[in-house]
Protein backbone atom coordinates (compact mmCIF):
# COMPACT_ATOMS: atom_id res chain seq x y z
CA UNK A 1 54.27 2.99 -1.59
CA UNK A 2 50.69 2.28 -0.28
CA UNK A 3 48.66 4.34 1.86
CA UNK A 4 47.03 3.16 5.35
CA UNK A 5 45.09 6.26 6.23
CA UNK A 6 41.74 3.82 6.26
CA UNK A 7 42.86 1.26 9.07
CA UNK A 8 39.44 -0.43 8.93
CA UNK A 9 38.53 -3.41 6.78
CA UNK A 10 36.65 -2.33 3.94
CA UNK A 11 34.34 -5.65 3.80
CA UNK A 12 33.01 -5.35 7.41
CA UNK A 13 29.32 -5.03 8.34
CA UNK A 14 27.76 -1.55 8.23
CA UNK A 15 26.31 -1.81 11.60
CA UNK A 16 23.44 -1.91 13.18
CA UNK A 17 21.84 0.13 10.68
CA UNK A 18 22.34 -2.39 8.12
CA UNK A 19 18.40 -3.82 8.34
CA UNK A 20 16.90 -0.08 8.08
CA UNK A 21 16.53 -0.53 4.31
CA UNK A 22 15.26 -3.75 4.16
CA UNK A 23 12.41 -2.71 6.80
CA UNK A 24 11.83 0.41 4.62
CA UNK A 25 11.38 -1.35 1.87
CA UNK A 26 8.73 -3.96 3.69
CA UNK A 27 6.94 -1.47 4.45
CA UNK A 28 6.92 0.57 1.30
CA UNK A 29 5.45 -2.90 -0.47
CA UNK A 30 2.61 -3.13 2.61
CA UNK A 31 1.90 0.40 2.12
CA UNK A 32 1.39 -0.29 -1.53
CA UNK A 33 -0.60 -3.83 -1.42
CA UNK A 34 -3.24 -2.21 1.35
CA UNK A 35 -3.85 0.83 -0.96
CA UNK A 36 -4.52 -1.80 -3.93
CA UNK A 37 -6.81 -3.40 -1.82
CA UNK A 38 -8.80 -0.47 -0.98
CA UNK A 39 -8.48 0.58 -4.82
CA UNK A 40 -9.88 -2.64 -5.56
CA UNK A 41 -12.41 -2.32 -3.28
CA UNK A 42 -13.82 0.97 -4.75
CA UNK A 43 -13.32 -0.17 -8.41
CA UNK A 44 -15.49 -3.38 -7.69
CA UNK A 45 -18.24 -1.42 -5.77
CA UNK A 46 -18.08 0.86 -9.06
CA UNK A 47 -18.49 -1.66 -11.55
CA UNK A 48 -21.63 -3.44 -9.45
CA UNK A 49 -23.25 0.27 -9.41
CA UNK A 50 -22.74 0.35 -13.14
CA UNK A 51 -24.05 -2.93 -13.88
CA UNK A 52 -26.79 -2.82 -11.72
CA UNK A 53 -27.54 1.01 -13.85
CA UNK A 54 -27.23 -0.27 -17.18
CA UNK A 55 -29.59 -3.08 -16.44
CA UNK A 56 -32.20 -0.64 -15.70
CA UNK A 57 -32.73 -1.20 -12.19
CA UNK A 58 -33.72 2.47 -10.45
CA UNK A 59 -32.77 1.39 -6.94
CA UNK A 60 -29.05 0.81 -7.62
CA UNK A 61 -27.54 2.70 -4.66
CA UNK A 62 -29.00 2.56 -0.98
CA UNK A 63 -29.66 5.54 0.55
CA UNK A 64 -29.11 5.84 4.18
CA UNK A 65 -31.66 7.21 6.17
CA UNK A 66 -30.90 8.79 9.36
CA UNK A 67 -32.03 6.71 12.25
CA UNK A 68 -35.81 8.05 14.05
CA UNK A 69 -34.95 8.99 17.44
């Protein structure tokens, strides 16, 4: 004796929902490459401030003046 309570096929499409987490996920790994970028960024501007230090150089960082008005 089987049971048809479930009339629908059980290997049909989802819906249209079926993309959501793909595009979730995309975006997760964009989300993650621009923030290595930027940490990137900083570590690289870090490092040229610390060689620039240890080589005994005094004017190392710039220091913004504000503009004369």
């Amino acid at each position: 004796m089987t049971d048809h309570r479930d009339d629908a096929p059980r290997d049909q499409d989802p819906g249209p929902d079926s993309r959501r987490p793909a595009v979730i996920g995309l975006i997760l790994v964009l989300v993650l490459v621009v923030a290595g970028y930027f940490l990137m960024t900083a570590l690289r501007q870090n490092a040229n401030l610390e060689d620039c230090l240890m080589s005994g150089r005094r004017n190392c960082a710039p220091i913004e003046l504000p503009t004369s008005r």
